[in-house]
N, C-alpha and C. Protein backbone atom coordinates (compact mmCIF):
# COMPACT_ATOMS: atom_id res chain seq x y z
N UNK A 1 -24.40 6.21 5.15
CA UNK A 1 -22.97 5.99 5.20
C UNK A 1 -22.33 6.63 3.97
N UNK A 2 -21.40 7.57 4.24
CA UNK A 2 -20.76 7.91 3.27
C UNK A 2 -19.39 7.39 2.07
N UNK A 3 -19.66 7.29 1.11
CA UNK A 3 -18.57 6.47 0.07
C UNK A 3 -17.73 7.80 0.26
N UNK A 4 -16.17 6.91 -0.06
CA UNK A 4 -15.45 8.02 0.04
C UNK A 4 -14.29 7.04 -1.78
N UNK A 5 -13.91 7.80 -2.36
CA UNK A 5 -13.43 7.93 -3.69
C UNK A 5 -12.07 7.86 -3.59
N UNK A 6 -10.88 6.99 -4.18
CA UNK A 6 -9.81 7.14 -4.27
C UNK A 6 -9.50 6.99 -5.60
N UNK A 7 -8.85 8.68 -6.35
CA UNK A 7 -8.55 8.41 -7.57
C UNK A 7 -6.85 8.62 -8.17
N UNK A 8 -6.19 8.23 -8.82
CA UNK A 8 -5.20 8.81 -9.13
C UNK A 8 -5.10 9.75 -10.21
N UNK A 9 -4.01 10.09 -11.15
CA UNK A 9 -4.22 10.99 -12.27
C UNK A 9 -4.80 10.38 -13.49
N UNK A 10 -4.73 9.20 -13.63
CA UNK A 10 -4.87 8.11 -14.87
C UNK A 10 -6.51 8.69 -15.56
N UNK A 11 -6.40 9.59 -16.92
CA UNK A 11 -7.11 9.93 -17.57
C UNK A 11 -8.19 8.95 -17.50
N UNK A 12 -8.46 7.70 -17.68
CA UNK A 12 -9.41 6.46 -17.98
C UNK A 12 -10.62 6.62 -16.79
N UNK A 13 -9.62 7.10 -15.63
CA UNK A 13 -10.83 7.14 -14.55
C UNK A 13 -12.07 8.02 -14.67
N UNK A 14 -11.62 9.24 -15.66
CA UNK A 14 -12.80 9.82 -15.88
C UNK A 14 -13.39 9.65 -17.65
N UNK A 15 -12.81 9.62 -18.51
CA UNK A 15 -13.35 8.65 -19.66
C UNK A 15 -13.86 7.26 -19.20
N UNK A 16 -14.13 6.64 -18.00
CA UNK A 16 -15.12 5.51 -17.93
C UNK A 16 -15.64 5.89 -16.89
N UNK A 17 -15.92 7.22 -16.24
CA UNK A 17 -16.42 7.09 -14.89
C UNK A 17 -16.13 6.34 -13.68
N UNK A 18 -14.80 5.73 -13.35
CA UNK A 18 -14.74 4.73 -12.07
C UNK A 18 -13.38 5.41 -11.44
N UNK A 19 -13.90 4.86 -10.49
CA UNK A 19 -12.87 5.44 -9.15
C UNK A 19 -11.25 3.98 -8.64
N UNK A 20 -10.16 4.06 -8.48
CA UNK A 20 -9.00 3.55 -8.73
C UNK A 20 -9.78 2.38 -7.34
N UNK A 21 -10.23 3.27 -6.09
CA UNK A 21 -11.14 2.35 -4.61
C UNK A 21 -12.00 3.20 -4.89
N UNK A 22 -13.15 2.33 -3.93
CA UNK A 22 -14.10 3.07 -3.12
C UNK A 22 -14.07 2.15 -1.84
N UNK A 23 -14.49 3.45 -0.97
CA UNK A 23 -14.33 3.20 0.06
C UNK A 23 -16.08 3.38 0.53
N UNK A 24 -16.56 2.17 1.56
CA UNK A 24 -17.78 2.20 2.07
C UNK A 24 -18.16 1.37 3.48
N UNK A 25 -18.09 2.44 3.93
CA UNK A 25 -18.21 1.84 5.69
C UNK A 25 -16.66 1.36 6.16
N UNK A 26 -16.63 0.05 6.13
CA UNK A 26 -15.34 -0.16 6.94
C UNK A 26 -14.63 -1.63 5.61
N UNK A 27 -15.43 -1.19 4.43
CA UNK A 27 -14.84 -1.93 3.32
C UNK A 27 -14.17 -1.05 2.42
N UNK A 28 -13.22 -1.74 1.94
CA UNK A 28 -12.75 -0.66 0.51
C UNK A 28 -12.60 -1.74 -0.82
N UNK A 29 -12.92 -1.46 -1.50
CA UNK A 29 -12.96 -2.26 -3.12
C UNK A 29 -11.93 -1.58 -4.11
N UNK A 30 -11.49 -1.92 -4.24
CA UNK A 30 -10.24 -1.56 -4.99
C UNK A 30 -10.42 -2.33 -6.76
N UNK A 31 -10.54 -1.11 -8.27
CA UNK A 31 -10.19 -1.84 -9.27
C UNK A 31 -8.93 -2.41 -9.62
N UNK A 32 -8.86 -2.88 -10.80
CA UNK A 32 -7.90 -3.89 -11.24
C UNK A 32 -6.67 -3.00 -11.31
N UNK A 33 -5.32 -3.57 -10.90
CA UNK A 33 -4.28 -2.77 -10.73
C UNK A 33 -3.05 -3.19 -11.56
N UNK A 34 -2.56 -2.88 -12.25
CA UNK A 34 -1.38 -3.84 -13.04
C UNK A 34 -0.11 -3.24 -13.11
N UNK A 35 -0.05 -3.58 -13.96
CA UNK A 35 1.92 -3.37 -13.91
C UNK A 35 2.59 -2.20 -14.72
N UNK A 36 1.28 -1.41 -15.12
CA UNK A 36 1.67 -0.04 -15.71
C UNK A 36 2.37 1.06 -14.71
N UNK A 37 3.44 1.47 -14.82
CA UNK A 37 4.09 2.54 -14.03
C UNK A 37 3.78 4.37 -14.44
N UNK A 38 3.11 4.48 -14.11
CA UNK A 38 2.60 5.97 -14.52
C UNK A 38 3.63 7.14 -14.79
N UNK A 39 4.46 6.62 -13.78
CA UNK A 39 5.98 7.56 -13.39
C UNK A 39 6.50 7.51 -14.88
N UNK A 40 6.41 6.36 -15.09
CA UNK A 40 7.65 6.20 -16.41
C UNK A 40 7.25 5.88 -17.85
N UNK A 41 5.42 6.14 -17.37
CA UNK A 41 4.87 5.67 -18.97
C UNK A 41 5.31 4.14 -19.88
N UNK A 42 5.09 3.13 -18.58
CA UNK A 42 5.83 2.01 -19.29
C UNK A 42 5.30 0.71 -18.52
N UNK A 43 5.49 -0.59 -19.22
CA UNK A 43 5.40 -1.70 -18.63
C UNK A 43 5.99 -2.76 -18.83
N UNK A 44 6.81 -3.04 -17.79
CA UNK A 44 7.77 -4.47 -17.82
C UNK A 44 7.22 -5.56 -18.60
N UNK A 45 7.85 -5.98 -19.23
CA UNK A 45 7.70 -7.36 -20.17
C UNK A 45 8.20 -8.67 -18.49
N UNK A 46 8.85 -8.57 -17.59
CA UNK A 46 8.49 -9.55 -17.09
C UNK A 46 7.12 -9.70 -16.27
N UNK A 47 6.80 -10.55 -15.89
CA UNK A 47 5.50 -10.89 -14.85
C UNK A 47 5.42 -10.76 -13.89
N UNK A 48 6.57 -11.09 -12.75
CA UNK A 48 7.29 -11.05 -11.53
C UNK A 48 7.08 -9.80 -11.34
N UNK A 49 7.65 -8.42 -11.95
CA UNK A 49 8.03 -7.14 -12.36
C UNK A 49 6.45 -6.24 -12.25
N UNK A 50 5.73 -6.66 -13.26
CA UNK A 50 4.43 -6.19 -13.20
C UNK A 50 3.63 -6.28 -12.07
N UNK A 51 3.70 -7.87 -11.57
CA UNK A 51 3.10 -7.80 -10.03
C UNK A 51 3.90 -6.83 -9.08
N UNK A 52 5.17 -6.42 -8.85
CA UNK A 52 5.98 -5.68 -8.19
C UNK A 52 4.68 -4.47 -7.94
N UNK A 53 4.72 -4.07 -9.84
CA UNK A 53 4.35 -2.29 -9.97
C UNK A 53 2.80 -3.10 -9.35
N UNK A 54 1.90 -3.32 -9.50
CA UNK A 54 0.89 -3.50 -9.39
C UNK A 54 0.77 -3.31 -7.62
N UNK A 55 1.20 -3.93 -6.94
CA UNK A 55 1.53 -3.88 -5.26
C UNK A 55 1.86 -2.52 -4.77
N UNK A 56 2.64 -1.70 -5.55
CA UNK A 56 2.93 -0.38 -5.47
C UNK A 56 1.59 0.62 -5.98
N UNK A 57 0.82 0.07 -6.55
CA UNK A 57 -0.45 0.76 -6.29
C UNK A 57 -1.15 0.65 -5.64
N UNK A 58 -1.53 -0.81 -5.51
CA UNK A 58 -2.15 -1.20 -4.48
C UNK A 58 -1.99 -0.65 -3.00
N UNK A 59 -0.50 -0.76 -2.93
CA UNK A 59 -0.41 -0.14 -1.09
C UNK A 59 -0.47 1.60 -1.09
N UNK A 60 -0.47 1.72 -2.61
CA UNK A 60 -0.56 3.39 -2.41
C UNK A 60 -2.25 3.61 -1.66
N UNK A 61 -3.25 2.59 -3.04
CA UNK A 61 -4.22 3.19 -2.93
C UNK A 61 -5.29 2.89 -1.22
N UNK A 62 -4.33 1.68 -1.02
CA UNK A 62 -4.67 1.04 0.06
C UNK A 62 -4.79 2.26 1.37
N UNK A 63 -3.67 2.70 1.53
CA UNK A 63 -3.28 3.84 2.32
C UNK A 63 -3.73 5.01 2.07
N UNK A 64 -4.18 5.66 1.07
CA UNK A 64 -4.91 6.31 0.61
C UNK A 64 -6.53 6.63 1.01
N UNK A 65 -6.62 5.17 1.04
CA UNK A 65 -8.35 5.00 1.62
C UNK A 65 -8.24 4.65 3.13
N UNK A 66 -7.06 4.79 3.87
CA UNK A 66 -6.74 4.36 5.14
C UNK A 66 -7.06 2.96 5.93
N UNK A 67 -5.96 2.43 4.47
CA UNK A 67 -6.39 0.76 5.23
C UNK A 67 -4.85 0.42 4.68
N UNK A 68 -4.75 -0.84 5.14
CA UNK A 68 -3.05 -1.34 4.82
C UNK A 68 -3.15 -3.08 3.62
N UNK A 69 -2.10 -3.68 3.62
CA UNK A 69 -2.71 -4.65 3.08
C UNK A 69 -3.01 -6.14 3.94
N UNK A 70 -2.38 -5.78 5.09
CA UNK A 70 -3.01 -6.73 6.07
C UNK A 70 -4.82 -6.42 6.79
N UNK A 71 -5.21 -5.62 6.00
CA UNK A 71 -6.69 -5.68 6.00
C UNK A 71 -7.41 -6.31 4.86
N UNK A 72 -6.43 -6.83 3.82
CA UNK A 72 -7.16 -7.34 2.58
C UNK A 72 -7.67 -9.24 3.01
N UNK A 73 -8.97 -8.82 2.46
CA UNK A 73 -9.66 -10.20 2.71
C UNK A 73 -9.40 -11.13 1.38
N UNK A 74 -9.41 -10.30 0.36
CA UNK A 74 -9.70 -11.06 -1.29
C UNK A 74 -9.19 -10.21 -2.04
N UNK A 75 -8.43 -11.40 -2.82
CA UNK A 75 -7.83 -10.81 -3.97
C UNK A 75 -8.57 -11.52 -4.93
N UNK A 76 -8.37 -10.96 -6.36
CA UNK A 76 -8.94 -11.77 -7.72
C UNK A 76 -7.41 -11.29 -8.82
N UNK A 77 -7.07 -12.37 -9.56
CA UNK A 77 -5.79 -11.94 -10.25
C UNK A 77 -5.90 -12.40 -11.48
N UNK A 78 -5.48 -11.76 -12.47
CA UNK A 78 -6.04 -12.28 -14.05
C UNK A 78 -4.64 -12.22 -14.00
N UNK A 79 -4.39 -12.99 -15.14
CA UNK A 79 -3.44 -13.37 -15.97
C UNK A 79 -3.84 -13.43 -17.65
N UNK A 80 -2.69 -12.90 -18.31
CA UNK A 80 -3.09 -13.04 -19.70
C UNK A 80 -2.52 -14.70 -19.98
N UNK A 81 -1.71 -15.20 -19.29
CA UNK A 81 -1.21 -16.14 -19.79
C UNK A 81 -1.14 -17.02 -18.56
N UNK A 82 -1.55 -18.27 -18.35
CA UNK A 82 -1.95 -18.67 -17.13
C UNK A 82 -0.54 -19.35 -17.31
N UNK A 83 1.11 -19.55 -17.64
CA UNK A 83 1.93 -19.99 -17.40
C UNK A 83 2.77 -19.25 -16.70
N UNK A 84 2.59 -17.71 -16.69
CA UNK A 84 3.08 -16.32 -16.00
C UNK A 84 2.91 -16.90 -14.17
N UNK A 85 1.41 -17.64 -13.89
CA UNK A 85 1.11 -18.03 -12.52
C UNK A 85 2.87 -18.41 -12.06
N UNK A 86 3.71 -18.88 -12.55
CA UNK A 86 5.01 -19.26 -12.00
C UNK A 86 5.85 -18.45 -11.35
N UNK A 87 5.72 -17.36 -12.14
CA UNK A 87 6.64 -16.06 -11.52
C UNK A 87 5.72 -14.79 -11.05
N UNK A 88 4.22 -15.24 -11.13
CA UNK A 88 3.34 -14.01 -10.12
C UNK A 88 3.16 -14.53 -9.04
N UNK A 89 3.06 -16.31 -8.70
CA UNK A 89 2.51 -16.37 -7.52
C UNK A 89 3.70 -16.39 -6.29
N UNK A 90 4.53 -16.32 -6.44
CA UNK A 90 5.39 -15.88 -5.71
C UNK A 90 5.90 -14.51 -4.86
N UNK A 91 5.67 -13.66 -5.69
CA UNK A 91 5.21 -12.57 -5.88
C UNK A 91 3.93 -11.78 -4.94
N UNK A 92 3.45 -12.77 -5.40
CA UNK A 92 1.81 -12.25 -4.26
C UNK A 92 2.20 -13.02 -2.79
N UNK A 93 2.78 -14.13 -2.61
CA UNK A 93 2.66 -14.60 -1.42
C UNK A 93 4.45 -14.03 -0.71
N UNK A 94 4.65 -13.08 -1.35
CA UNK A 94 5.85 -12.24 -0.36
C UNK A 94 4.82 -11.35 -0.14
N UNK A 95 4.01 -10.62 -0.43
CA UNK A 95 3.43 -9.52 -0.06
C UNK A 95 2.19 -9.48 0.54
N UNK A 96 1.84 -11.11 0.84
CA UNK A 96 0.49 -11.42 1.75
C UNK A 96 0.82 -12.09 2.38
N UNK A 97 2.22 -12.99 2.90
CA UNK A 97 2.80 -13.79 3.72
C UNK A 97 1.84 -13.35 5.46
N UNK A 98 1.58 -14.17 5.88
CA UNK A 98 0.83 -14.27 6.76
C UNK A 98 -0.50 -13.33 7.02
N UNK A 99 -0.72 -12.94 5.70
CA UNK A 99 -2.50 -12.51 5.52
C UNK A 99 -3.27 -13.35 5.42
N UNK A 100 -2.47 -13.83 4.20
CA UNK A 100 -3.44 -14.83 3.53
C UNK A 100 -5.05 -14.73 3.21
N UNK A 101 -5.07 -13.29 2.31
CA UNK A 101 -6.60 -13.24 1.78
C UNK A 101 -7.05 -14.48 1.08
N UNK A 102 -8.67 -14.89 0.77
CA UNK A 102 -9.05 -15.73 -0.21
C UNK A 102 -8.07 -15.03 -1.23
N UNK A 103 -8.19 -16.20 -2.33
CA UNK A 103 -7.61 -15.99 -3.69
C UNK A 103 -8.02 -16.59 -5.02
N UNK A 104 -8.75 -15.73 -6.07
CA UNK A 104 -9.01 -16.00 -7.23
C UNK A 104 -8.27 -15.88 -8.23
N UNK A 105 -7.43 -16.96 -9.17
CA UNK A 105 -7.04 -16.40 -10.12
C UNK A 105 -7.59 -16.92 -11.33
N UNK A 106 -7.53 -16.47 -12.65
CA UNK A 106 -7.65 -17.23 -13.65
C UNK A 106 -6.98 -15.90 -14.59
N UNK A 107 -7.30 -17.21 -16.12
CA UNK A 107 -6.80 -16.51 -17.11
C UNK A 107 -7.65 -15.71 -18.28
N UNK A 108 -6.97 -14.30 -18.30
CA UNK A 108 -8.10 -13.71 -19.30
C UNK A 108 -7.16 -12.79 -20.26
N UNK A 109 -7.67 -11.84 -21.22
CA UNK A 109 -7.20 -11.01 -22.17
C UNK A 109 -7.36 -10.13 -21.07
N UNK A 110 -6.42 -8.88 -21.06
CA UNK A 110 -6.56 -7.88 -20.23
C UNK A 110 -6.17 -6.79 -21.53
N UNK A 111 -6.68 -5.82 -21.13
CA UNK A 111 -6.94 -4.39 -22.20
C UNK A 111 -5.64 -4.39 -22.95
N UNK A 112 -4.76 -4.09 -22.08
CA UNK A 112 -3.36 -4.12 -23.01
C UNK A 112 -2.81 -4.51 -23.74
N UNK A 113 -1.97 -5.24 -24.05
CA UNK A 113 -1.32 -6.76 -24.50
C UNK A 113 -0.18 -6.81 -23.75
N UNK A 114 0.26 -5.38 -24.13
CA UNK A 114 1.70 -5.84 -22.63
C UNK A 114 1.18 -6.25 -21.55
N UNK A 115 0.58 -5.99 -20.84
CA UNK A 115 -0.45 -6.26 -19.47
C UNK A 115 0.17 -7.90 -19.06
N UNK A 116 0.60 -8.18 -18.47
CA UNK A 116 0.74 -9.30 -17.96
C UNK A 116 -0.18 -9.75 -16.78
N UNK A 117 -0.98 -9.02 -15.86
CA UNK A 117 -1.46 -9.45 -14.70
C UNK A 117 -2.14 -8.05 -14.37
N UNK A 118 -3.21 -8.23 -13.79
CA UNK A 118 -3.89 -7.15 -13.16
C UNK A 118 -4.34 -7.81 -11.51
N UNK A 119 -4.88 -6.95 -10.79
CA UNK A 119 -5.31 -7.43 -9.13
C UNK A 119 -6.28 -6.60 -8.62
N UNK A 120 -7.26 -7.37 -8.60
CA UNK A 120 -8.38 -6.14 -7.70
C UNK A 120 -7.95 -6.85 -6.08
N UNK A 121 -8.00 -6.01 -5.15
CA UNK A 121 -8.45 -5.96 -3.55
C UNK A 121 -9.61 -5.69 -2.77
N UNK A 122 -9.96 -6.54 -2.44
CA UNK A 122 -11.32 -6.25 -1.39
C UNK A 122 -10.63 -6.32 0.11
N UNK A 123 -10.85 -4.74 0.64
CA UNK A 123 -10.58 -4.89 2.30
C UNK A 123 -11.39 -4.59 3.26
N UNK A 124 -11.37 -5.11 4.66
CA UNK A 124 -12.04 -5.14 5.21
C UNK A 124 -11.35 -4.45 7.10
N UNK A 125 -11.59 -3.20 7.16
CA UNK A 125 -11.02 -2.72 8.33
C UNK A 125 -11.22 -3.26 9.79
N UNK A 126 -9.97 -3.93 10.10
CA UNK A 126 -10.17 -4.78 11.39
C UNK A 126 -10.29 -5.95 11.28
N UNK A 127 -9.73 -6.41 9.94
CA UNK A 127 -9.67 -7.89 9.69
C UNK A 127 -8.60 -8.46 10.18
């Protein structure tokens, strides 16, 4: 079975070797996605905002690997600040409203400091 690679321009992907998805069989794994806007070299100080940009990669990369986000089974969502959960989880459940993947969140340091929230996706074609 062939892996198939979804990368964007983001220098890091090849200074760490990893791919933005991979795609394998009729799954796609998607890394952590956040609220950095590439377009504009920048990241919202709100939380709400960051999950926005983060979804906008996500459905890029989603589509990209030819899947949508009503194929997503699991999400996992860090937070730098587990009080942010107020104005991300809202956020996620406009944009999975009747998906309803499992859902992991907790709280961690994420690379940045602006970073408010990152999101990996696990999908599954024909879910």
């Amino acid at each position: 079975m062939d892996r198939k690679f979804v990368s964007t321009s983001s220098p890091y992907e090849k200074i760490a070797s990893f791919s933005r998805a991979v795609v394998q069989g009729d799954w796609v794994f998607a890394s952590g996605c956040t609220g950095y806007d590439q377009d504009t070299d920048s990241i919202s100080e709100d939380p709400a905002e960051q999950t926005h940009q983060a979804f906008k990669l996500i459905n890029w990369l989603l589509d990209e690997a030819g899947f949508s986000l009503s194929d997503v089974v699991r999400i996992v969502v860090y937070l730098s600040d587990r009080e942010d959960f107020k104005a991300v989880a809202p956020v996620i459940g406009e944009h999975f409203e009747g998906i309803n993947p499992a859902n992991t969140t907790v709280e961690a340091r994420l690379v940045d400091p602006r970073m408010k929230v990152e999101i990996e996706v696990t999908a599954y074609r024909g879910s």
